[in-house]
Protein backbone atom coordinates (compact mmCIF):
# COMPACT_ATOMS: atom_id res chain seq x y z
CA UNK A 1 -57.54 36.17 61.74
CA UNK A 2 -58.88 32.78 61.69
CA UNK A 3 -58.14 29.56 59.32
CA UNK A 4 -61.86 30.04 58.06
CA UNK A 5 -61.37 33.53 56.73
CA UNK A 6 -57.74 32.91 55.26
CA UNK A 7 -59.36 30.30 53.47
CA UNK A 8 -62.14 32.34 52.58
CA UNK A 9 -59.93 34.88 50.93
CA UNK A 10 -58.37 32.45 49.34
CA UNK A 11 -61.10 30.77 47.56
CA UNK A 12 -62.31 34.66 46.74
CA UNK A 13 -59.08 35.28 45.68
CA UNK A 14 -58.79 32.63 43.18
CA UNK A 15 -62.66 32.90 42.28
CA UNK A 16 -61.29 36.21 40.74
CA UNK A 17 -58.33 35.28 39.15
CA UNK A 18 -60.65 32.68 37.25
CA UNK A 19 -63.06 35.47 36.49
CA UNK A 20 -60.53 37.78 34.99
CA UNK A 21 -58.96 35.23 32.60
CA UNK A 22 -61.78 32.85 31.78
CA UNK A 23 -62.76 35.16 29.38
CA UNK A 24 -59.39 35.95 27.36
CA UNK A 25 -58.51 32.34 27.86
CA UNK A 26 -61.67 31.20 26.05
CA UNK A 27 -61.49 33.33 23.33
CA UNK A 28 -57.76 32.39 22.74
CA UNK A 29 -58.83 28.95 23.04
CA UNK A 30 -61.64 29.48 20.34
CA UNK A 31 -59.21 30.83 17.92
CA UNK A 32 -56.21 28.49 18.52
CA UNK A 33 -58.97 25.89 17.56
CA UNK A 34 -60.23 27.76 14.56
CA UNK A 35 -57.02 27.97 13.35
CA UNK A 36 -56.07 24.15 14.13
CA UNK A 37 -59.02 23.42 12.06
CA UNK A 38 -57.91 25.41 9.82
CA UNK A 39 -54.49 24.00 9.24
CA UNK A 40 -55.37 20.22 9.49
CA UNK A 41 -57.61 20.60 6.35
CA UNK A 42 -55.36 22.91 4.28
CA UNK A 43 -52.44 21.28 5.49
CA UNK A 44 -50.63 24.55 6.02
CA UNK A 45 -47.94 23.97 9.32
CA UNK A 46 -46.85 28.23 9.53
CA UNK A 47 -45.71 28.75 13.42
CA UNK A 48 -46.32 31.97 13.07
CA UNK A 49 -50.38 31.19 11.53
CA UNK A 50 -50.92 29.61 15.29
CA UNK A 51 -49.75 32.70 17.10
CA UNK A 52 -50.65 36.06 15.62
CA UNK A 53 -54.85 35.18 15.14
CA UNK A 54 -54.58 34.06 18.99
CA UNK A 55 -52.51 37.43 19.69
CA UNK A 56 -54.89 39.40 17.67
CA UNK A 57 -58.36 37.70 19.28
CA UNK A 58 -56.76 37.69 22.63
CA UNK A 59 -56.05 41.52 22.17
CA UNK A 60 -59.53 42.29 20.73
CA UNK A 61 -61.26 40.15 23.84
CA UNK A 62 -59.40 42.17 26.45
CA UNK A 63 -60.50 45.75 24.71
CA UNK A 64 -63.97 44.48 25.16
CA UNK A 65 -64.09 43.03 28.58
CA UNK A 66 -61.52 45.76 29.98
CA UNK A 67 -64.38 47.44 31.72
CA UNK A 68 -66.04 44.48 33.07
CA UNK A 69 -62.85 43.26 34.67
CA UNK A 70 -61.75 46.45 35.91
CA UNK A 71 -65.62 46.76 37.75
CA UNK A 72 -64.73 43.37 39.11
CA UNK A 73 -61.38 43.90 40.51
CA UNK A 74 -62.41 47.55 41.81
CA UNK A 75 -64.76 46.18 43.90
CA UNK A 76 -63.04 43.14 45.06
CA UNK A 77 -60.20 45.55 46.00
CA UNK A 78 -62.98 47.59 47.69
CA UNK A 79 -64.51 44.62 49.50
CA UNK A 80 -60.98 43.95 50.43
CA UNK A 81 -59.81 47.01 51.49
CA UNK A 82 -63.25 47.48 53.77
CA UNK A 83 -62.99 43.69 55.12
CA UNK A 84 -59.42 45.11 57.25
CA UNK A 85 -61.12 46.19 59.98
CA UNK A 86 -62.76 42.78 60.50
CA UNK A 87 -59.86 41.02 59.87
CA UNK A 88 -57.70 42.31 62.28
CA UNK A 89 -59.00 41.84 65.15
């Protein structure tokens, strides 16, 4: 196996990690800002008001992207999985 394609599987490696969170992540960023919003103009400083709508989106984002990440990761595992032969050598 050569540096190029150890690096290459790195970079598609991480490439897929990013595409897997980026969308949870965004949505639990769009709600903790909602909800910062929120509390600067009512003034209202609950812990417990930052976590649970975050939680709640979060939760909500992953039941409807759950199929389009498990697509992606199949066939990145399949890609993977094929790419051994090639990679041995």
């Amino acid at each position: 196996m050569s540096t190029m394609e150890v690096i290459t599987l790195g970079r598609e490696m991480v490439l897929m990690a990013l595409l897997v969170a980026a969308p949870l992540l965004g949505f639990g960023l769009l709600a903790g800002l909602v909800v910062s919003i929120f509390q600067a103009v009512t003034q209202v400083n609950e812990l417990t008001l930052t976590f649970v709508p975050k939680i709640v989106v979060v939760a909500v984002a992953l039941a409807f992207f759950l199929p389009w990440i498990l697509d992606l990761m199949t066939a990145y595992t399949t890609n993977l999985i094929e790419s051994f032969p090639q990679l041995i050598r």
